[in-house]
Protein backbone atom coordinates (compact mmCIF):
# COMPACT_ATOMS: atom_id res chain seq x y z
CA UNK A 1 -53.29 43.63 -13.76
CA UNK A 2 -50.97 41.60 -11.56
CA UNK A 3 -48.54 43.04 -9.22
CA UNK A 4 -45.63 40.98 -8.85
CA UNK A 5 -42.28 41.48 -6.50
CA UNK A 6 -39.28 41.29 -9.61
CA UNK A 7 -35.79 40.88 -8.86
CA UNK A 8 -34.12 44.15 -9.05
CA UNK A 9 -31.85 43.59 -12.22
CA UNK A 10 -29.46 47.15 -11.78
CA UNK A 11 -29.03 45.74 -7.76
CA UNK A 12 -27.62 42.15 -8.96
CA UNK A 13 -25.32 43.99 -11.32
CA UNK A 14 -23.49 45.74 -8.59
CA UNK A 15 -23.62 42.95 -6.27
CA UNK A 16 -22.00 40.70 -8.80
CA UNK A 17 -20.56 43.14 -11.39
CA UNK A 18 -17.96 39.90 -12.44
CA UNK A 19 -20.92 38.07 -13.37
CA UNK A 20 -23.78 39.78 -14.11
CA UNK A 21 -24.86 42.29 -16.22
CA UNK A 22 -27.62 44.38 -16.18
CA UNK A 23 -28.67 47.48 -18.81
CA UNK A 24 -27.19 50.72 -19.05
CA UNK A 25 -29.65 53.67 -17.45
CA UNK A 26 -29.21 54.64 -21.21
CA UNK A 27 -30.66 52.01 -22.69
CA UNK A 28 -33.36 52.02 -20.38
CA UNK A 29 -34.26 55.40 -21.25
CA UNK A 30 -34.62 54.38 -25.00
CA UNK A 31 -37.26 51.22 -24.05
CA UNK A 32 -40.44 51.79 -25.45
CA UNK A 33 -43.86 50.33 -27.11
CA UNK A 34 -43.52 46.76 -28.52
CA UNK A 35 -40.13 46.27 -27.07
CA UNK A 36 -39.10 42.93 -25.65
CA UNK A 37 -37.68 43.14 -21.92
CA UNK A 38 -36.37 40.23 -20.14
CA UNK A 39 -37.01 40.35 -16.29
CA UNK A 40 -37.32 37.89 -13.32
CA UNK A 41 -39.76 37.17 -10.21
CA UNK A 42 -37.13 35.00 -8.16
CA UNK A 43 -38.28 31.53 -9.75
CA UNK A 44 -37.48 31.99 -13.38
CA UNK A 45 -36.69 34.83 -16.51
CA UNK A 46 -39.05 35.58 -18.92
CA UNK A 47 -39.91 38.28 -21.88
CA UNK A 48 -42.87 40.46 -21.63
CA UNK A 49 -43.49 42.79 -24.71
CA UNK A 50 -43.74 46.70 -23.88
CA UNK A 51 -47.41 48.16 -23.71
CA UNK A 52 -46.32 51.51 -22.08
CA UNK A 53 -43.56 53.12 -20.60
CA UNK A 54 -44.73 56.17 -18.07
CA UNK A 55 -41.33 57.46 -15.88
CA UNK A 56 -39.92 54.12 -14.48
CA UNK A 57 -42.83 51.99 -14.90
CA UNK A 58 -43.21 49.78 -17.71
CA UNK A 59 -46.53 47.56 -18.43
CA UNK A 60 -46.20 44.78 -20.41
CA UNK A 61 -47.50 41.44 -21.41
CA UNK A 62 -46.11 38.13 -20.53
CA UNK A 63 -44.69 36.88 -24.09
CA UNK A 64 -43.52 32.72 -23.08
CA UNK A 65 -45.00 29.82 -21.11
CA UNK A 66 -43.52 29.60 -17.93
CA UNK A 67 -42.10 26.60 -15.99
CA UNK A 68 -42.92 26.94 -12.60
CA UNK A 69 -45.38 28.27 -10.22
CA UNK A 70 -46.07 31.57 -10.56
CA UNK A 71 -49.37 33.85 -10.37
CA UNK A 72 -49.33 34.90 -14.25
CA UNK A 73 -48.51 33.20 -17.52
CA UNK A 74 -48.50 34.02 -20.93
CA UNK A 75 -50.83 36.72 -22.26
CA UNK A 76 -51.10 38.22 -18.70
CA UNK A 77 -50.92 42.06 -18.37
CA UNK A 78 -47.83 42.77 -15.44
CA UNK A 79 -46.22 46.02 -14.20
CA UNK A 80 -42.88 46.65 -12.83
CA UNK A 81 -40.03 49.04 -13.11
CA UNK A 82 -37.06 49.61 -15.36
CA UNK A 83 -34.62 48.55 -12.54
CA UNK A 84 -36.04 45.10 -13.15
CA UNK A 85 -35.37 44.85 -16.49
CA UNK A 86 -32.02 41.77 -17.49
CA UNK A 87 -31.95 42.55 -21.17
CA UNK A 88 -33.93 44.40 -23.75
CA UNK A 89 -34.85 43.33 -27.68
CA UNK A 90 -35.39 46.77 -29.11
CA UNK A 91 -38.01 46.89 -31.70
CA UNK A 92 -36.70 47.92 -35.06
C-alpha cells in the first residue's frame, strides 16, 4: 500500500470558506464500503472507491487514470484520512 501526503480537504474549506467546500463531519461519518471519495495529493483530484473505513482512516483504490506524475495510478491500493476527502458518491 502507498502512503501518500493528501491535501487536507476540511483545512481548505476554512481557509477559503467563499470558495471551497469541503464535506460535512456528518457525511463523513456515513462513508463506507464501495463508496466513491474524491480527494487530492497537491498535483491533481481523483476518485478512489472505499475498501474500509476504520476511525478516520479510509483505504481505498484508485478508480481513474491520472494526468500527471504521481507514485500510484489506477487500481493502486492508497490510505488516507477523512479530512482529505473533497466530495463523496454514496453508494446506493
Amino acid at each position: 500500500m502507498k502512503n501518500i501526503e493528501f491535501v487536507n480537504a476540511q483545512e481548505m474549506a476554512k481557509d477559503y470558506p467563499t470558495t471551497f467546500d469541503a464535506p460535512t463531519k456528518e457525511e463523513l461519518d456515513k462513508i463506507k464500503e464501495g463508496d466513491y471519495v474524491k480527494i487530492c495529493d497537491n498535483k491533481e483530484r481523483f476518485w478512489v472507491i472505499v475498501e474500509e473505513v476504520d476511525g478516520d482512516i479510509i483505504t481505498g483504490e484508485v478508480d481513474n487514470l491520472l494526468i500527471g506524475d504521481q507514485n500510484f495510478n489506477l487500481g493502486d491500493s492508497i490510505e488516507f484520512k477523512k479530512e482529505n476527502i473533497y466530495d463523496i458518491t454514496y453508494k446506493s
